[in-house]
Protein backbone atom coordinates (compact mmCIF):
# COMPACT_ATOMS: atom_id res chain seq x y z
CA UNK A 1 18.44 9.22 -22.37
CA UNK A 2 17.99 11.96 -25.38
CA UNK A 3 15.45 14.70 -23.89
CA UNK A 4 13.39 14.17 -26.69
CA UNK A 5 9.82 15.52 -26.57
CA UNK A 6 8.27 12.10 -26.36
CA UNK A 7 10.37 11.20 -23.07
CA UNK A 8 9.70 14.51 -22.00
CA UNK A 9 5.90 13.62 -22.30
CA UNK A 10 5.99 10.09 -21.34
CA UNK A 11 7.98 11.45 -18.38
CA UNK A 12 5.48 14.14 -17.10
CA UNK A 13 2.99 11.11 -17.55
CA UNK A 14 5.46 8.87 -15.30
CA UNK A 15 5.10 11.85 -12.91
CA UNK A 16 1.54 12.25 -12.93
CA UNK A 17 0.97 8.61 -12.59
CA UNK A 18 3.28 9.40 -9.14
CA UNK A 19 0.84 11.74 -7.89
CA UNK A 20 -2.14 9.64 -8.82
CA UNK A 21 -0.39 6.74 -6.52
CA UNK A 22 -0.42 9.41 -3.53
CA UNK A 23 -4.11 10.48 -3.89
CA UNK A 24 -5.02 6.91 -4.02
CA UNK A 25 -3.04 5.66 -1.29
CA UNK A 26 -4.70 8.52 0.89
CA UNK A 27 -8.24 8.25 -0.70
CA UNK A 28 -7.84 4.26 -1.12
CA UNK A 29 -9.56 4.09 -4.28
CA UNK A 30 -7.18 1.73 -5.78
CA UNK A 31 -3.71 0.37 -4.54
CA UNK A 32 -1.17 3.52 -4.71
CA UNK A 33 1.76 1.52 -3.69
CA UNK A 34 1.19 -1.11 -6.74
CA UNK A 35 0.19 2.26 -8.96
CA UNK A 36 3.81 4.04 -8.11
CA UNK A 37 5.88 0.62 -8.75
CA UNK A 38 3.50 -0.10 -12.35
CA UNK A 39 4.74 3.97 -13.52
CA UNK A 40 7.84 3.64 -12.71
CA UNK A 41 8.07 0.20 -15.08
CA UNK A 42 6.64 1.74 -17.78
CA UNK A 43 9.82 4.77 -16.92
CA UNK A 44 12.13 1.98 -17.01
CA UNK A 45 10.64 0.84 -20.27
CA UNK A 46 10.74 4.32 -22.03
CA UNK A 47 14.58 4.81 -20.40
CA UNK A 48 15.58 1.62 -21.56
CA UNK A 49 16.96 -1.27 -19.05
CA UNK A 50 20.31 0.05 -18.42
CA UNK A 51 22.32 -0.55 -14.73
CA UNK A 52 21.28 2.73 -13.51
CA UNK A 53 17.77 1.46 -14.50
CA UNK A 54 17.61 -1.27 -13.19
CA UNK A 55 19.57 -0.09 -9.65
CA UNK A 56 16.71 2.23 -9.21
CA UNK A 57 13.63 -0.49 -10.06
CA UNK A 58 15.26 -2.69 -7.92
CA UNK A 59 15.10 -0.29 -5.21
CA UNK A 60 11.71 0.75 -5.99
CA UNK A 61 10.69 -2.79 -5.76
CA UNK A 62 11.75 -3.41 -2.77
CA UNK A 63 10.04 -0.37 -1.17
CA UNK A 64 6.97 -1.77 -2.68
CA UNK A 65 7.20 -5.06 -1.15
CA UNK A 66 8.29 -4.15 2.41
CA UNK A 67 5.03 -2.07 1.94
CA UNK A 68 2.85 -4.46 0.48
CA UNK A 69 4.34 -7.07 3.86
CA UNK A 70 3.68 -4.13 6.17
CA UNK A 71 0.08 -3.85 5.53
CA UNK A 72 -0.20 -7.32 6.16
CA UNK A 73 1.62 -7.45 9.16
CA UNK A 74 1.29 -4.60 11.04
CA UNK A 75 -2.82 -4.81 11.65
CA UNK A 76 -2.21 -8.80 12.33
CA UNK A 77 0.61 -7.22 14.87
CA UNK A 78 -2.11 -4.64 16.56
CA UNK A 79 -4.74 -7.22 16.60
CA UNK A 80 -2.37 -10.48 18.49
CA UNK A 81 -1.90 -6.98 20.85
CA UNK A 82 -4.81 -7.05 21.99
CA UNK A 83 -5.27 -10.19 22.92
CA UNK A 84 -7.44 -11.45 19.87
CA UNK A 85 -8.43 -14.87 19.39
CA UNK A 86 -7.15 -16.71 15.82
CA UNK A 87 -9.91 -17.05 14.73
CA UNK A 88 -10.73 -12.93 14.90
CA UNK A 89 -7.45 -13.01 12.78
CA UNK A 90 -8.63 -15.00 10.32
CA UNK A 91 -11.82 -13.64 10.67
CA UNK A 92 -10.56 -9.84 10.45
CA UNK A 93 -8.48 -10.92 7.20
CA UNK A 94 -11.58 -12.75 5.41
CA UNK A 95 -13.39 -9.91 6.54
CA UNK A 96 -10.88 -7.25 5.02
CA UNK A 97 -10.98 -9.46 1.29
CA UNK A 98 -14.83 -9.57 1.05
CA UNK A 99 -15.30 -5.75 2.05
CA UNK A 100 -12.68 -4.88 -0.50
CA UNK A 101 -15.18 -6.25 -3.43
CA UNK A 102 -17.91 -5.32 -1.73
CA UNK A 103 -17.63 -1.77 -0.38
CA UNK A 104 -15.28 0.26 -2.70
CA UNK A 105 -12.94 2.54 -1.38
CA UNK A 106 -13.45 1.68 1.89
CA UNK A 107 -14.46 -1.73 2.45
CA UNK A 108 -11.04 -3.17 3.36
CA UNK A 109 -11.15 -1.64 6.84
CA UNK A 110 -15.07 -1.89 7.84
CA UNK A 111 -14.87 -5.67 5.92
CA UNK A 112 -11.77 -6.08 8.37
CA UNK A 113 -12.99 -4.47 11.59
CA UNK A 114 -16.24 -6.29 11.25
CA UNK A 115 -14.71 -9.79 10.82
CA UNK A 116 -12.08 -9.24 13.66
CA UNK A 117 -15.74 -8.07 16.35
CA UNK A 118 -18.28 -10.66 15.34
CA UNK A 119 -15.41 -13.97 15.61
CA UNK A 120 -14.17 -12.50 18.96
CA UNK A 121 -17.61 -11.72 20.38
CA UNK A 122 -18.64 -15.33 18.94
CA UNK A 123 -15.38 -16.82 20.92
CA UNK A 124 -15.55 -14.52 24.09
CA UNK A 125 -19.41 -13.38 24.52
CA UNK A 126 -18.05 -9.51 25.75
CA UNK A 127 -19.14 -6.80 23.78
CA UNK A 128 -16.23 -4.66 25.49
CA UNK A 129 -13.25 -7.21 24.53
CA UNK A 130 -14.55 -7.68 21.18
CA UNK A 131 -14.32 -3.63 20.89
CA UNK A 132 -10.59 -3.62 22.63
CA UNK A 133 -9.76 -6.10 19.83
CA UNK A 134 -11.34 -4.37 17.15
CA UNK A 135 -9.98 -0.61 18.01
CA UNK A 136 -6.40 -2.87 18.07
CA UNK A 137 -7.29 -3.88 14.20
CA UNK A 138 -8.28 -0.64 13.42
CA UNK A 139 -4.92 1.18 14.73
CA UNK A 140 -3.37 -1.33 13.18
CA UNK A 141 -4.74 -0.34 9.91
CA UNK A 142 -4.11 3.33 10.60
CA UNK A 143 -0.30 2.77 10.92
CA UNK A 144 -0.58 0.40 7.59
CA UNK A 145 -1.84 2.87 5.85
CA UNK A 146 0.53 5.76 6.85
CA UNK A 147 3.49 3.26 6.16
CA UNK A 148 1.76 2.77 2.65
CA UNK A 149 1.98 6.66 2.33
CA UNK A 150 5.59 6.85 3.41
CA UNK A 151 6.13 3.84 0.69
CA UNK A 152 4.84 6.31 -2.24
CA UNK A 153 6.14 9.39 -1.00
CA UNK A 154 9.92 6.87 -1.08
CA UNK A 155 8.84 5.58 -4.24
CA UNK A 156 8.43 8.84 -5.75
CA UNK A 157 11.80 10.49 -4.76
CA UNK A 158 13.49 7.30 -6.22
CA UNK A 159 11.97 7.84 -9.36
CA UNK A 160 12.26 11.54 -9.19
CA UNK A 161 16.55 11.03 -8.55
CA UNK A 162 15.84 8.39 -11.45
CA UNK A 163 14.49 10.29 -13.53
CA UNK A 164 16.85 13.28 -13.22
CA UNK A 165 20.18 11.41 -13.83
CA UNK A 166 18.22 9.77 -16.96
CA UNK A 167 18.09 13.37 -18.60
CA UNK A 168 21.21 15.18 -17.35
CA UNK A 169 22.84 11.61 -19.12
């Protein structure tokens, strides 16, 4: 790719848009992992669809998946841990979608947490259980969200290796 001073631009953009994807995936005002994998499209876009191109989206979009499963999966993981009932499961995951809407930023986790105590104090009547199930959830998310981190940071350096065999051509 020429170094022209409309990549150039569109790249610092790109790179921006990078760094916007890691202070949202650590302040979760909006999904950083989806963020990272949308800028580095619109690189492949200005870079043009070459093999190198699409080597490097390819990779990027697996990163973003595995993270997108993880976050999923691990606070499901930290919750059966514990002991939790399906339903809290269920519960914890309607719990997580409402909050979302509901509470910006944060409303994922509370929405979550909340679901997961109420449907396993409803199925076991013990304050104390409910709470072991709920702190389970709650690590769970922790981990999620550090693996979500991780994800960008990976994302990043792909696109940052992309980026500089683009230019050096």
């Amino acid at each position: 790719m020429e170094p022209t001073s409309t990549n150039i631009f569109i790249t610092v953009l790109v790179g921006f848009g990078m760094g916007a994807a890691l202070v949202g995936t650590v302040f979760p005002v909006f999904p950083g992992v989806g963020l990272a994998w949308l800028v580095a499209l619109v690189f492949g876009f200005m870079a043009g669809w070459s093999t190198l191109a699409i080597v490097f989206m390819a990779a990027i979009t697996a990163v973003t998946i595995a993270a997108f499963a993880l976050a999923i999966v691990l606070p499901k993981r930290a919750t059966d841990a514990t002991g939790a009932s399906r339903s809290a499961t269920w519960a914890g995951l309607l719990g997580g979608i409402v909050g979302f809407f509901a509470i910006p930023v944060i409303g994922f986790v509370i929405g979550g947490a909340a679901g997961v105590y109420l449907a396993e104090y409803r199925v076991r009547r013990d304050p104390s259980v409910a709470w072991t199930s709920t702190k389970g959830t709650l690590k769970g998310f922790g981990i999620a969200a550090l693996v979500q981190v991780g994800a960008v940071l990976a994302i990043a350096a792909i696109w940052v290796v992309w980026a500089f065999l683009e230019f050096r051509g």
